[in-house]
Protein backbone atom coordinates (compact mmCIF):
# COMPACT_ATOMS: atom_id res chain seq x y z
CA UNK A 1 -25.71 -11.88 -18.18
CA UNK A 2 -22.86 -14.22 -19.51
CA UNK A 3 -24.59 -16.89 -18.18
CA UNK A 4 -28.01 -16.38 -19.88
CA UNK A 5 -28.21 -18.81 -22.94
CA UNK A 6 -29.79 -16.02 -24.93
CA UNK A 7 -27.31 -13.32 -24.03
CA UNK A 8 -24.93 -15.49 -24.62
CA UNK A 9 -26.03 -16.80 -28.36
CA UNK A 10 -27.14 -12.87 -29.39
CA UNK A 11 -23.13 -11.79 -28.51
CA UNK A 12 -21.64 -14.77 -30.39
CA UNK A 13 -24.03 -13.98 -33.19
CA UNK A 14 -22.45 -10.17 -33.17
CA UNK A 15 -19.09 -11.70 -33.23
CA UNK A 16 -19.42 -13.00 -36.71
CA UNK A 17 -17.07 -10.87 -39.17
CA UNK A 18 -19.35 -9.40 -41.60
CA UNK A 19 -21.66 -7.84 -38.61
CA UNK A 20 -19.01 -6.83 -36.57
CA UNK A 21 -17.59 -5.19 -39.28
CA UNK A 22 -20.65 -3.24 -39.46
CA UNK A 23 -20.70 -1.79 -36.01
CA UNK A 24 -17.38 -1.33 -34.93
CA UNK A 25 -14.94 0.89 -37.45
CA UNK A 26 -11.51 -0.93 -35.92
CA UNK A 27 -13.03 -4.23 -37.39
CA UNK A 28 -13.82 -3.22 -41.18
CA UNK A 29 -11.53 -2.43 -43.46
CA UNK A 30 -13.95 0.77 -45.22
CA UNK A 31 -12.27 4.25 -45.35
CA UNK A 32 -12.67 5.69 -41.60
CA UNK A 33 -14.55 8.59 -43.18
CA UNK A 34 -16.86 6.69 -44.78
CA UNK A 35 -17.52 4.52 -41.91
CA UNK A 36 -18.66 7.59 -39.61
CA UNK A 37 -20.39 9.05 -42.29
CA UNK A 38 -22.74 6.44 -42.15
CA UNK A 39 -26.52 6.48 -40.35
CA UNK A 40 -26.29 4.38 -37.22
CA UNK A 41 -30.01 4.13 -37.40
CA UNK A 42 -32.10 1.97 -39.87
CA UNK A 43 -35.22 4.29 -40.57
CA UNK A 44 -34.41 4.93 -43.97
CA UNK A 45 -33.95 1.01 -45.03
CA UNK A 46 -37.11 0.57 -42.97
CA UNK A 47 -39.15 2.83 -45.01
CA UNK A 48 -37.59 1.32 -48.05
CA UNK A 49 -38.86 -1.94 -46.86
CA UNK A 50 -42.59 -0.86 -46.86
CA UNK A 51 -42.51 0.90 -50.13
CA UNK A 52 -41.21 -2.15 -51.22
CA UNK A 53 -44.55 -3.78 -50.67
CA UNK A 54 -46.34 -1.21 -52.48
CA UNK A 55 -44.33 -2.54 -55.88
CA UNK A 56 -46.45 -5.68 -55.37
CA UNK A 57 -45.14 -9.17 -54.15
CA UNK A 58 -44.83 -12.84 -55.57
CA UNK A 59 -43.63 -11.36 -58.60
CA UNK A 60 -41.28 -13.11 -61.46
CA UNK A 61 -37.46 -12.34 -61.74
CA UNK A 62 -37.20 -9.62 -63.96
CA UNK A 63 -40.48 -7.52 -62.89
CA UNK A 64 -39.35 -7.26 -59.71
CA UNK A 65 -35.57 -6.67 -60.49
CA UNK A 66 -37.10 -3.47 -62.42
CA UNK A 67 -39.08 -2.17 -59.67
CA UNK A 68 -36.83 -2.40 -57.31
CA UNK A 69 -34.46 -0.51 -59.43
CA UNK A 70 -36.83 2.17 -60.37
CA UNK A 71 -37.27 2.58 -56.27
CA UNK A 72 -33.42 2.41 -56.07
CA UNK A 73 -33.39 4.86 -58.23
CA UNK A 74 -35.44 7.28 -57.12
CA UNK A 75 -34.41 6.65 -53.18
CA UNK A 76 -30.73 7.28 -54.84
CA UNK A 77 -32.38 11.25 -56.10
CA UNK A 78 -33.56 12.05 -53.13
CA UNK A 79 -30.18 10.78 -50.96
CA UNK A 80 -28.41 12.97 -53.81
CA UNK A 81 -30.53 16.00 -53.02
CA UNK A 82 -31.15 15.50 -49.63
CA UNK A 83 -27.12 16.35 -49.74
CA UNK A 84 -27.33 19.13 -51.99
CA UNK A 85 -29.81 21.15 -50.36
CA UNK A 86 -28.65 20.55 -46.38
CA UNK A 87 -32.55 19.26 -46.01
CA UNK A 88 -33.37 15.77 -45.10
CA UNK A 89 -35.49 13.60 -46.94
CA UNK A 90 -38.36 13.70 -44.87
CA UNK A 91 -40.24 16.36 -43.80
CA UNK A 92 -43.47 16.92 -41.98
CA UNK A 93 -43.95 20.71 -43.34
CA UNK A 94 -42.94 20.51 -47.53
CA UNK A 95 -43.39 23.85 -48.16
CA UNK A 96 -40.98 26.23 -49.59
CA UNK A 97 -40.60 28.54 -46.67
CA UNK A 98 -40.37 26.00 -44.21
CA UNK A 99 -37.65 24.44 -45.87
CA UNK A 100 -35.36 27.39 -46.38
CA UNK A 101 -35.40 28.41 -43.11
CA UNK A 102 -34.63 24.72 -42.17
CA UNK A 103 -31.55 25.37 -44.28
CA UNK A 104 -30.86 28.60 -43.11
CA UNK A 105 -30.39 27.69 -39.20
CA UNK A 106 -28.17 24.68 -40.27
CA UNK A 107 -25.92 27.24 -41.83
C-alpha cells in the first residue's frame, strides 16, 4: 500500500498537524475529556451543510454572516437541549410519548 502514489499522498496529507490533531487525542493539546466527548462522525456538520443552502447562496458579506448565525444559533438550542433532555436531535417519531420512553430506557 506504501507504494501506491495515492496511499501514499492521502497518509502524508493526515500527517499535517492541525488534522492529526483532530483524530488522534495524544497529538492535540484539547482537555482529554473534551476530546472523547466529541462525535467521531460528521452527520451533524453534514446536515448543517444542506440547510446552509436553504439560507440562499451568492449572497453579500453581512446577509450571509446573519444567516449563518441565526442557523448557528438555533443548531446551538437544539445541541443545548438535545443534552438536557438525554434525546438526540433527530428523531424519526417526534411525539411526546415516543420520546419519553426514549429517555426512560437510557436511564
Amino acid at each position: 500500500l506504501i507504494k501506491d502514489p495515492i496511499t501514499r499522498a492521502w497518509a502524508q496529507h493526515k500527517k499535517t498537524s492541525w488534522i492529526l490533531s483532530g483524530l488522534n487525542q495524544n497529538f492535540t493539546s484539547m482537555n482529554a475529556l473534551v476530546f472523547c466527548s466529541i462525535q467521531r462522525q460528521t452527520n451533524m456538520v453534514e446536515a448543517v451543510h444542506r440547510r446552509t443552502h436553504f439560507l440562499g447562496s451568492h449572497q453579500a458579506l453581512l446577509p450571509a454572516i446573519q444567516d449563518a448565525h441565526r442557523l448557528d444559533t438555533g443548531e446551538l438550542g437544539t445541541c443545548e437541549q438535545a443534552k438536557k433532555s438525554n434525546v438526540p436531535p433527530v428523531w424519526r417519531n417526534r411525539s411526546t410519548l415516543a420520546r419519553m420512553q426514549q429517555n426512560d430506557s437510557r436511564q
